[in-house]
C-alpha atoms as a PDB file:
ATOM      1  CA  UNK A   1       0.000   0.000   0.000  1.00  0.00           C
ATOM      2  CA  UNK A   2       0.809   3.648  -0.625  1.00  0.00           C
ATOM      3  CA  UNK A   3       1.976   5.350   2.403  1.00  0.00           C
ATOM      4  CA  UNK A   4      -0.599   8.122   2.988  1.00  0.00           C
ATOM      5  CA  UNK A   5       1.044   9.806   6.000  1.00  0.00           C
ATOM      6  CA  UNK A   6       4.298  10.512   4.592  1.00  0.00           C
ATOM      7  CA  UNK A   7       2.978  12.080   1.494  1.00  0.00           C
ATOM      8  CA  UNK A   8       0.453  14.111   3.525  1.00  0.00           C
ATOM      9  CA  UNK A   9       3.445  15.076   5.642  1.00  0.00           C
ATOM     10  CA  UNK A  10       5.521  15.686   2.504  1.00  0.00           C
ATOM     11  CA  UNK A  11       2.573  17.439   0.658  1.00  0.00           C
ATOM     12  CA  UNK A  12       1.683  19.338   3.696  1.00  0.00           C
ATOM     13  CA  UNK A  13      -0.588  22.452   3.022  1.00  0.00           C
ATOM     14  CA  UNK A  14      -2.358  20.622   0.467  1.00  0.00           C
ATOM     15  CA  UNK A  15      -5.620  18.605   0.334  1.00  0.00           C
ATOM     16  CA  UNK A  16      -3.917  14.518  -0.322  1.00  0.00           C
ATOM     17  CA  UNK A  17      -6.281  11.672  -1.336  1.00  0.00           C
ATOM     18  CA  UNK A  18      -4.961   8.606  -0.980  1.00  0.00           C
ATOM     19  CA  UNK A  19      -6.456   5.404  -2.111  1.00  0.00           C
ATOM     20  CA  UNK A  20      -6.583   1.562  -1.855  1.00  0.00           C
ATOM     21  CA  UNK A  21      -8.847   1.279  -5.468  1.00  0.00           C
ATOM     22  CA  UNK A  22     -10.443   3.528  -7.571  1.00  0.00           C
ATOM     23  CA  UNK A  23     -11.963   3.314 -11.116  1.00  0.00           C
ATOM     24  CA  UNK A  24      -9.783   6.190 -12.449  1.00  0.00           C
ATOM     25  CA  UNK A  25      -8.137   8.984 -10.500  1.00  0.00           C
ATOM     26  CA  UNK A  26      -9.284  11.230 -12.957  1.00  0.00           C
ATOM     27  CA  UNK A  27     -12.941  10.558 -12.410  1.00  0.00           C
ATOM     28  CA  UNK A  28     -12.028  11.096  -8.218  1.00  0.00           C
ATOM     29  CA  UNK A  29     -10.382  13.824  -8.806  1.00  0.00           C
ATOM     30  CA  UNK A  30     -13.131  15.485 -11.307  1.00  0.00           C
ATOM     31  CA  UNK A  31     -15.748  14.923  -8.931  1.00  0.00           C
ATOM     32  CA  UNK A  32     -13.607  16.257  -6.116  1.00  0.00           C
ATOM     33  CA  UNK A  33     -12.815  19.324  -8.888  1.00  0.00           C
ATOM     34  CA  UNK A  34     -16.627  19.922  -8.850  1.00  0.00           C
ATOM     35  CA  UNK A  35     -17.199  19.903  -4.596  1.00  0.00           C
ATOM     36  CA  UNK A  36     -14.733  23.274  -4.732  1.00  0.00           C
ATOM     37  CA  UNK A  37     -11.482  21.574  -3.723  1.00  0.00           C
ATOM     38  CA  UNK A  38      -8.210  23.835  -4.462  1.00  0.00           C
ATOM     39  CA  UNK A  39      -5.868  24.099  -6.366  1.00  0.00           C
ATOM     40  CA  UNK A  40      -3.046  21.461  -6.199  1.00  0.00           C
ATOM     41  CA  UNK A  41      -5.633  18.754  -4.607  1.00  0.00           C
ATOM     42  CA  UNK A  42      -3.633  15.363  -5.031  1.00  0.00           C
ATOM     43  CA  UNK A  43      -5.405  12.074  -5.990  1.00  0.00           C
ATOM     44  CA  UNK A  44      -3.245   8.654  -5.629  1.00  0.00           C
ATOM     45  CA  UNK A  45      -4.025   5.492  -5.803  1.00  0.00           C
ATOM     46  CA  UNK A  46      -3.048   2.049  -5.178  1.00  0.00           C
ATOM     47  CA  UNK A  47      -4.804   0.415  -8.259  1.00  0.00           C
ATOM     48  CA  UNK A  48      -6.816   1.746 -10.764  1.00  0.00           C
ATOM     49  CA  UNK A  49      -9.329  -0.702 -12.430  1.00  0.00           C
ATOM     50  CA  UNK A  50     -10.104   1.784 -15.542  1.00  0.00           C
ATOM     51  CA  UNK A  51      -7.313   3.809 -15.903  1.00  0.00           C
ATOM     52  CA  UNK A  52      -7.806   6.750 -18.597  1.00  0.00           C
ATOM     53  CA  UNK A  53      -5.361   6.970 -21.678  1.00  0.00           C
ATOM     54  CA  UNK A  54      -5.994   8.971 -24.690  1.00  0.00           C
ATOM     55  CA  UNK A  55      -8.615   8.767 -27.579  1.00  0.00           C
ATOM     56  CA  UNK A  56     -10.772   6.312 -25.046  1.00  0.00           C
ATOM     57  CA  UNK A  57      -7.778   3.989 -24.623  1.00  0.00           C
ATOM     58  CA  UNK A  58      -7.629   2.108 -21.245  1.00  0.00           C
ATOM     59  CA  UNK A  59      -4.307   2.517 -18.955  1.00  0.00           C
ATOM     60  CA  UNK A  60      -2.357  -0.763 -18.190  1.00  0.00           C
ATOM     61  CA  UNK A  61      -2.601  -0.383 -14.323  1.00  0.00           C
ATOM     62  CA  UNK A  62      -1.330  -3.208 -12.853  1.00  0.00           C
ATOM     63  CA  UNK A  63      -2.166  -2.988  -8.583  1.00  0.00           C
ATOM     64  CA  UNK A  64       1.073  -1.637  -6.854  1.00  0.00           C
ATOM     65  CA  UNK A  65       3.136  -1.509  -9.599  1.00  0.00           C
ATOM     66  CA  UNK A  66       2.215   2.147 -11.164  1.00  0.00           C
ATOM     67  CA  UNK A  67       1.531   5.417 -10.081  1.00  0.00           C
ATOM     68  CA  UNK A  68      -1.655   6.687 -10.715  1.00  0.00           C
ATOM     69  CA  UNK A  69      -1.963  10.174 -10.089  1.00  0.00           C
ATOM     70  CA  UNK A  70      -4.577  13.516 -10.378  1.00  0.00           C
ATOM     71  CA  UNK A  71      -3.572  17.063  -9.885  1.00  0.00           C
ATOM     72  CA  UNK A  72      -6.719  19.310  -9.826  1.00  0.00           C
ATOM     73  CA  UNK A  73      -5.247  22.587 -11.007  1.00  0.00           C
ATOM     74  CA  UNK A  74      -6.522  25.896 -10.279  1.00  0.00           C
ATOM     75  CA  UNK A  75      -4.332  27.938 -12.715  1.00  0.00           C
ATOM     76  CA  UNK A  76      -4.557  32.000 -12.760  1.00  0.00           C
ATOM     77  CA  UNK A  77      -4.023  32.094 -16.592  1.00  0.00           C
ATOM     78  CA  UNK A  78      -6.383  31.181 -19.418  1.00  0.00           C
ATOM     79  CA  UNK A  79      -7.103  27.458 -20.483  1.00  0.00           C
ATOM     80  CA  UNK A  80      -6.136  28.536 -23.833  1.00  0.00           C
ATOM     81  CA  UNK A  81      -2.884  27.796 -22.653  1.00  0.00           C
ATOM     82  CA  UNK A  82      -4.035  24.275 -22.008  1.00  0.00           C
ATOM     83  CA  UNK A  83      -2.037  22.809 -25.576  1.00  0.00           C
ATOM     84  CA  UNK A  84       1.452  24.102 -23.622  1.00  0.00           C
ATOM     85  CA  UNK A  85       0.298  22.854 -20.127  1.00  0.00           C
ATOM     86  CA  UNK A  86      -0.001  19.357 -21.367  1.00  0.00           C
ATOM     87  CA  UNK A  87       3.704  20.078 -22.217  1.00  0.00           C
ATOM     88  CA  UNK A  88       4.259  21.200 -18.924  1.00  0.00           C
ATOM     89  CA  UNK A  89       3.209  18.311 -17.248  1.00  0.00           C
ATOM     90  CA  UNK A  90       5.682  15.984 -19.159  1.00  0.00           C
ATOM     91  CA  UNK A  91       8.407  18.405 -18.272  1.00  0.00           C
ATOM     92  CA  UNK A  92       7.137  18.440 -14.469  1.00  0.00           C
ATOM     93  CA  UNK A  93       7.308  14.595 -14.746  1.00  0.00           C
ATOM     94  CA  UNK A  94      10.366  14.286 -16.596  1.00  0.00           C
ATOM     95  CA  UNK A  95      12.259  16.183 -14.280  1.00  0.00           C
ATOM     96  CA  UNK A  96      10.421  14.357 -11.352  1.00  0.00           C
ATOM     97  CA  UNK A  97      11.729  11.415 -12.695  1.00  0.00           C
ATOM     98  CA  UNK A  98      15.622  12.250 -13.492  1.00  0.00           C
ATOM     99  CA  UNK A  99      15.299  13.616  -9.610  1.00  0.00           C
ATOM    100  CA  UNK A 100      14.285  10.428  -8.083  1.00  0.00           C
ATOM    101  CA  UNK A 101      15.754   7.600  -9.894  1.00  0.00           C
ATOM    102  CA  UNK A 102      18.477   9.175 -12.079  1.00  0.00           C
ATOM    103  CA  UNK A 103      16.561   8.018 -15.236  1.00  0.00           C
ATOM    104  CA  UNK A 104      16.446  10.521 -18.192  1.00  0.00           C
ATOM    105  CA  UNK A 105      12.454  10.272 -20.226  1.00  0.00           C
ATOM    106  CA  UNK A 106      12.017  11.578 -23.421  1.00  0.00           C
ATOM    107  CA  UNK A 107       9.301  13.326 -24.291  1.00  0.00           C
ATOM    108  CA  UNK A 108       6.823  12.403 -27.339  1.00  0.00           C
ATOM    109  CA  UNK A 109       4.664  15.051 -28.387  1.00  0.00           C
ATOM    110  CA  UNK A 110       2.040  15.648 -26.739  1.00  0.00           C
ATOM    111  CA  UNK A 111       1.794  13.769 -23.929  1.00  0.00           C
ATOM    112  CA  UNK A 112       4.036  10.417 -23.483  1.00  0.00           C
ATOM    113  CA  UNK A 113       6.801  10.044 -21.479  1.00  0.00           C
ATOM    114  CA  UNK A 114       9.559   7.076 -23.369  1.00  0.00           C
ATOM    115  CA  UNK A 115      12.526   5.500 -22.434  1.00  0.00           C
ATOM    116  CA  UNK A 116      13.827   4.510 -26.170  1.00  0.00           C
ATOM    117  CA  UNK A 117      11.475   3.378 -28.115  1.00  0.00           C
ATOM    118  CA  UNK A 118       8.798   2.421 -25.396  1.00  0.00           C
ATOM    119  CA  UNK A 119       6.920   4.281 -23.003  1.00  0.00           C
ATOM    120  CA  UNK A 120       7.117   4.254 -19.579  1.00  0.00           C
ATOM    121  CA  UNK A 121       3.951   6.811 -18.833  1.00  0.00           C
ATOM    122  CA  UNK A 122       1.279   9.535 -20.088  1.00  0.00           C
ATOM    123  CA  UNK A 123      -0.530  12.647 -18.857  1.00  0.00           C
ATOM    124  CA  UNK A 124      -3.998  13.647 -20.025  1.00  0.00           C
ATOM    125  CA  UNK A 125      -5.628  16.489 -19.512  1.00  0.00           C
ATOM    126  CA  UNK A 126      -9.102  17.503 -18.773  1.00  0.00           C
ATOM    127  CA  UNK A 127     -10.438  21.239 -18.769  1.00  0.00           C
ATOM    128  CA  UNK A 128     -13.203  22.097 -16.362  1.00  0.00           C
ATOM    129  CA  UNK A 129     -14.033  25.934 -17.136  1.00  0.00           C
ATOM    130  CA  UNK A 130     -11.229  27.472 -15.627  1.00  0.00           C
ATOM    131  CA  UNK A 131      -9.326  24.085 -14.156  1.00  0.00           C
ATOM    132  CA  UNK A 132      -7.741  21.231 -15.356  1.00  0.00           C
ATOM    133  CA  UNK A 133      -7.422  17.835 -14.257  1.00  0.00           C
ATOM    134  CA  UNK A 134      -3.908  16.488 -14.909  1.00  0.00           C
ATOM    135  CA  UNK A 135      -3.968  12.607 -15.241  1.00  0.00           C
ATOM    136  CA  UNK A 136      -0.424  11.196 -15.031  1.00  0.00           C
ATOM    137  CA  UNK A 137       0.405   7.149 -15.004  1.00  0.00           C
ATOM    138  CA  UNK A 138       3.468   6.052 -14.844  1.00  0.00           C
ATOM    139  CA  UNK A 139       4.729   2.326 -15.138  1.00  0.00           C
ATOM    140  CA  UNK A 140       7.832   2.246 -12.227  1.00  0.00           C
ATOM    141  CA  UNK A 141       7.870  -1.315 -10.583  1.00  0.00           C
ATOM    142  CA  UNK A 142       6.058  -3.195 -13.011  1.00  0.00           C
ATOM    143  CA  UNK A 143       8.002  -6.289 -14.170  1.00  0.00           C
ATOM    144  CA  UNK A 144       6.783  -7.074 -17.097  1.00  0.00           C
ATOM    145  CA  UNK A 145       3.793  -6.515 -19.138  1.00  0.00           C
ATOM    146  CA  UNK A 146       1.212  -8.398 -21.321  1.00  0.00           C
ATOM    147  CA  UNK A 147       1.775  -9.822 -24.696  1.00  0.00           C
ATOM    148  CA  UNK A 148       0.467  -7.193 -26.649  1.00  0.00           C
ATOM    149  CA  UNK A 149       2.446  -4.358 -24.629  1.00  0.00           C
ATOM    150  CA  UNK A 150       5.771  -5.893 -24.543  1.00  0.00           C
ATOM    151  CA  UNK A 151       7.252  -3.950 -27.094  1.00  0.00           C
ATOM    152  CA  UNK A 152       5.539  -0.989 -26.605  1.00  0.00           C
ATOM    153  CA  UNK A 153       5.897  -0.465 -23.320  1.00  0.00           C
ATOM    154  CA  UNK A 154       8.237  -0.312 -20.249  1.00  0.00           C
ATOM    155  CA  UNK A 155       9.136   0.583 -16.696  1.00  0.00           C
ATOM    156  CA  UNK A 156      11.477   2.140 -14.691  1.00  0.00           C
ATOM    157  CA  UNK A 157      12.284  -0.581 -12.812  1.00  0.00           C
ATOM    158  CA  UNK A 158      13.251  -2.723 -15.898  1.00  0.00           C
ATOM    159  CA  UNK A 159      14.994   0.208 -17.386  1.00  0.00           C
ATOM    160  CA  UNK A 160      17.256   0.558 -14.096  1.00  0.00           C
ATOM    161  CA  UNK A 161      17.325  -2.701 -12.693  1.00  0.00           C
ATOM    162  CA  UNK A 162      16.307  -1.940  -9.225  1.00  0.00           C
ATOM    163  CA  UNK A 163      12.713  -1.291  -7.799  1.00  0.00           C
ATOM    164  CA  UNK A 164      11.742   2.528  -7.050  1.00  0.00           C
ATOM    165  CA  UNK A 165       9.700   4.175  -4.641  1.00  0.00           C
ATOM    166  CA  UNK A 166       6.214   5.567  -5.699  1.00  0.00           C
ATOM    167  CA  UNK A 167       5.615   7.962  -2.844  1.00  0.00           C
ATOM    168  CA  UNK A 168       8.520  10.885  -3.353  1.00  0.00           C
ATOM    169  CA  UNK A 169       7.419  10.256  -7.124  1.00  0.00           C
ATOM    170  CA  UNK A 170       4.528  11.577  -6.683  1.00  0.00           C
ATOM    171  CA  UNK A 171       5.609  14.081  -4.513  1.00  0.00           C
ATOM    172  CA  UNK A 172       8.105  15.154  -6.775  1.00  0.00           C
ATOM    173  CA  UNK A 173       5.570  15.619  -9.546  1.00  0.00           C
ATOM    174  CA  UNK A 174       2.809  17.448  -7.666  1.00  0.00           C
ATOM    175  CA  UNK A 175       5.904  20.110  -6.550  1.00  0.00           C
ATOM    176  CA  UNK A 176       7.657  20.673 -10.244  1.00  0.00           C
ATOM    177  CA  UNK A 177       3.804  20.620 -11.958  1.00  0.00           C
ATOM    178  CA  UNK A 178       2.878  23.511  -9.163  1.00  0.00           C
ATOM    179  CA  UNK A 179       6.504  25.317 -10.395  1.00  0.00           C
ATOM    180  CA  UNK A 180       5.371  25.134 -14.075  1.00  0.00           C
ATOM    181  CA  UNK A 181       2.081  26.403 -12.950  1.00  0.00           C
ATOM    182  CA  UNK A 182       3.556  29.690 -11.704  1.00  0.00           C
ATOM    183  CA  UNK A 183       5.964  29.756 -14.795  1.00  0.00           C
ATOM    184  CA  UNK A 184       3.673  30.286 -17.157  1.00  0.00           C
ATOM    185  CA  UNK A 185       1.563  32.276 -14.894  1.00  0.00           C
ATOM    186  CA  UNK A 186       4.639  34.999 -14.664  1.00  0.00           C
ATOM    187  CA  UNK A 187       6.508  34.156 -17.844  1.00  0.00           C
ATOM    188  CA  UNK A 188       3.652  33.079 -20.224  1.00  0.00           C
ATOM    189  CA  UNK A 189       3.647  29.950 -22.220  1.00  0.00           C
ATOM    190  CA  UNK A 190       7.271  30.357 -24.789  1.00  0.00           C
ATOM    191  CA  UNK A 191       9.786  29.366 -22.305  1.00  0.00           C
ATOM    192  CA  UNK A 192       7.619  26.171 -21.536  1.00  0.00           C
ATOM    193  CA  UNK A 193       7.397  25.473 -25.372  1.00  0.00           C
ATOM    194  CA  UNK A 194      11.085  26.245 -25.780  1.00  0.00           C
ATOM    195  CA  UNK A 195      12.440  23.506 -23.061  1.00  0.00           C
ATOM    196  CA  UNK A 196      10.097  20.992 -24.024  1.00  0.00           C
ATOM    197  CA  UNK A 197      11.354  21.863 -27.951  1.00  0.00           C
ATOM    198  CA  UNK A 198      14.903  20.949 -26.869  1.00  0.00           C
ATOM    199  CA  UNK A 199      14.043  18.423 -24.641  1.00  0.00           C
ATOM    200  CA  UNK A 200      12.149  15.802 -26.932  1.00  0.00           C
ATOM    201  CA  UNK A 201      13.916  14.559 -29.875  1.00  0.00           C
ATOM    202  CA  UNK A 202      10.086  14.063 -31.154  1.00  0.00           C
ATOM    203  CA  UNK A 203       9.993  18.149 -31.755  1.00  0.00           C
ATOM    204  CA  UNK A 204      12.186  18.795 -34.097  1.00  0.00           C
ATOM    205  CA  UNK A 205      14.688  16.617 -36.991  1.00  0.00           C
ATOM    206  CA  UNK A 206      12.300  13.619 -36.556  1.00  0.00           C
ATOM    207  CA  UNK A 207      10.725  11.783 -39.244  1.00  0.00           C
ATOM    208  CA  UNK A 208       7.560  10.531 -38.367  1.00  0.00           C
ATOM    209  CA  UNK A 209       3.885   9.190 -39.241  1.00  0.00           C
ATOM    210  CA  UNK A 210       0.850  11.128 -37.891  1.00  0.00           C
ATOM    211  CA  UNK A 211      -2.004   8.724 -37.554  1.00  0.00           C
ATOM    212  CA  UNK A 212      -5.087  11.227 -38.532  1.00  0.00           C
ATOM    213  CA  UNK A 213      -8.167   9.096 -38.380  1.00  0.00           C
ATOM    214  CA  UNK A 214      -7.852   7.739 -41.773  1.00  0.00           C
ATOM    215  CA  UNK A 215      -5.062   9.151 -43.820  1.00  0.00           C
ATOM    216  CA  UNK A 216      -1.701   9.463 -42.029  1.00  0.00           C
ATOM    217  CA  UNK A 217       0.723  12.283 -42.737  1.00  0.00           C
ATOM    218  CA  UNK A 218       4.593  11.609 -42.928  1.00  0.00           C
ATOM    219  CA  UNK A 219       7.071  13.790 -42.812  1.00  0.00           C
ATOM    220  CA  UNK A 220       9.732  15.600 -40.350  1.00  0.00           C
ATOM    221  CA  UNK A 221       9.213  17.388 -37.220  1.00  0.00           C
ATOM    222  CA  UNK A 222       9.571  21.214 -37.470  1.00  0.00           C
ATOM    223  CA  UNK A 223       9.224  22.778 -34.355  1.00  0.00           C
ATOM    224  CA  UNK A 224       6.235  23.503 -32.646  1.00  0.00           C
ATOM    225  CA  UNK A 225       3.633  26.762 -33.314  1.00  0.00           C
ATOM    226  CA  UNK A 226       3.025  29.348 -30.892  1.00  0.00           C
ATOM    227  CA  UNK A 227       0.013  27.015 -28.969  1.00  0.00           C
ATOM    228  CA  UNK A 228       2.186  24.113 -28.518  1.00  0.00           C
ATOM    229  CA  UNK A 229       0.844  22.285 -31.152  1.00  0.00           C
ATOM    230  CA  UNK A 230       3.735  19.901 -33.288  1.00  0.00           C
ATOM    231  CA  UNK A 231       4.551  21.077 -37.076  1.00  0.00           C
ATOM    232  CA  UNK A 232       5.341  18.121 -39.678  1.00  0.00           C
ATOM    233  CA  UNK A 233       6.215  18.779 -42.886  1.00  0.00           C
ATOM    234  CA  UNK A 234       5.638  16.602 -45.349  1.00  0.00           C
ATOM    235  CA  UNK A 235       7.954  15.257 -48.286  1.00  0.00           C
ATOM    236  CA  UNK A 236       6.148  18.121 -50.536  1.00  0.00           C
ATOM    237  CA  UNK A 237       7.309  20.140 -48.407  1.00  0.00           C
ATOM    238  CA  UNK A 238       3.883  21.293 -47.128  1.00  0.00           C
ATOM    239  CA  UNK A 239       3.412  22.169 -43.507  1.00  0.00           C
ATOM    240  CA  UNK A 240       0.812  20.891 -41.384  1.00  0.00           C
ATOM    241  CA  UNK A 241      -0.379  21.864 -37.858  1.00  0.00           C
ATOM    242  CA  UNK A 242      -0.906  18.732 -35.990  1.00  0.00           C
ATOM    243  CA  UNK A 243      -3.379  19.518 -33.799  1.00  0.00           C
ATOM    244  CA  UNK A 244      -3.818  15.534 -32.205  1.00  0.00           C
ATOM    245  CA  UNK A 245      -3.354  12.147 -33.551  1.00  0.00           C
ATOM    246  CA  UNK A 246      -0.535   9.392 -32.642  1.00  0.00           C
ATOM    247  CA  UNK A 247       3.116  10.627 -33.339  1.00  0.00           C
ATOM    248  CA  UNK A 248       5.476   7.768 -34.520  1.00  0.00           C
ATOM    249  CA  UNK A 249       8.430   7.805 -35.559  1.00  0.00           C
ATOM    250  CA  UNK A 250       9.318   6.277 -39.406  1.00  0.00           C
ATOM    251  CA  UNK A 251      12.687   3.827 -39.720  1.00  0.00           C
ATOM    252  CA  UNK A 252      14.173   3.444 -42.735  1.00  0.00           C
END
């Protein structure tokens, strides 16, 4: 189980939900969104049993192997700037990550968190009016995972050997998300874009396939626009604004 005192201890000042089972932290934490709790309210769990991934997807979310995390966020600035908090988040996590365990992430536009080619978590975002639920699930002790995610996906305990633990994760996140918060509250949303730019090797000088919902769009990364959203151009050398869809990248 999750110890719940030392993260209230460590968390201290904020509201800290800690639980044995939910059906999605996301779904906790919305309906804790809507009863007026603040800004930085954590959600944890032990297990999920219908963890949230994007485009409907289900989250692999094994019991005591993951962290499965909500951040209600309260942010002062507009949810316009919701494309470049997603970013945030997977900055937040990446550095929460590198702090506790030494292990570096990349970062694949929008929203998934990789070690090489496989992923090792996600964040999604919900917008509520003016606040956001962050989702974030991250695969750290798991070891090993189902047929048809065992070369797709991957922890941090298999990528360092050693088991980690989930608590000062979690910890770690909810402090450098609340840092990002107040970045782009003071600083507005470029510096965010420019870190995560130089950060993921998905942003920029990567050829890749866009999966659009029935055509897909290949090409090379070129940066990303002023909202955070990626740029590809293609072979024609045509830009396009990728808005959403799955990013992968093209060998040859």
């Amino acid at each position: 189980m999750l110890d719940a005192a030392w993260l209230r201890n460590r968390l201290e000042g904020r509201d800290v939900h800690v639980l044995e089972s939910t059906g999605s932290t996301m779904v906790e934490a919305a309906r804790l969104l809507n009863g007026g709790a603040p800004d930085g309210t954590v959600v944890i769990a032990h297990e999920q049993t219908a963890g949230q991934g994007r485009h409907g997807h289900s989250w692999h979310s094994e019991a005591g192997s993951g962290l499965y995390l909500s951040l209600i966020l309260r942010p002062v600035f507009a949810v316009e700037a919701s494309p470049a908090l997603t970013l945030a988040m997977g900055l937040a996590t990446r550095h929460a990550i590198r702090d506790m365990t030494g292990i570096e992430c990349d970062l694949r536009w929008p929203n998934d968190l990789m070690i090489g080619p496989r992923k090792c978590g996600g964040m999604l975002l919900q917008l509520f009016y003016r606040s956001v639920v962050a989702g974030i699930g991250i695969n750290v002790n798991h070891s090993g995972f189902p047929s048809d995610l065992q070369d797709q996906a991957v922890s941090l305990r298999i990528a360092s050997g050693r088991e980690h633990l989930r608590e000062p994760l979690a910890a770690a996140i909810a402090e450098w998300a609340s840092q990002y918060c107040q970045r782009i509250a003071e600083l507005g949303t470029g510096p965010v874009l420019a870190e995560f730019t130089q950060a993921s090797s998905y942003a920029r000088g990567l050829r890749v396939a866009v999966d659009q919902g029935g055509r897909v769009i290949e090409g090379v990364t070129t940066g990303l626009d002023p909202n955070g959203f990626l740029y590809v151009t293609d072979d024609s050398g045509q830009l396009h604004t990728i808005l959403a869809g799955g990013v992968r990248p093209v060998l040859r």
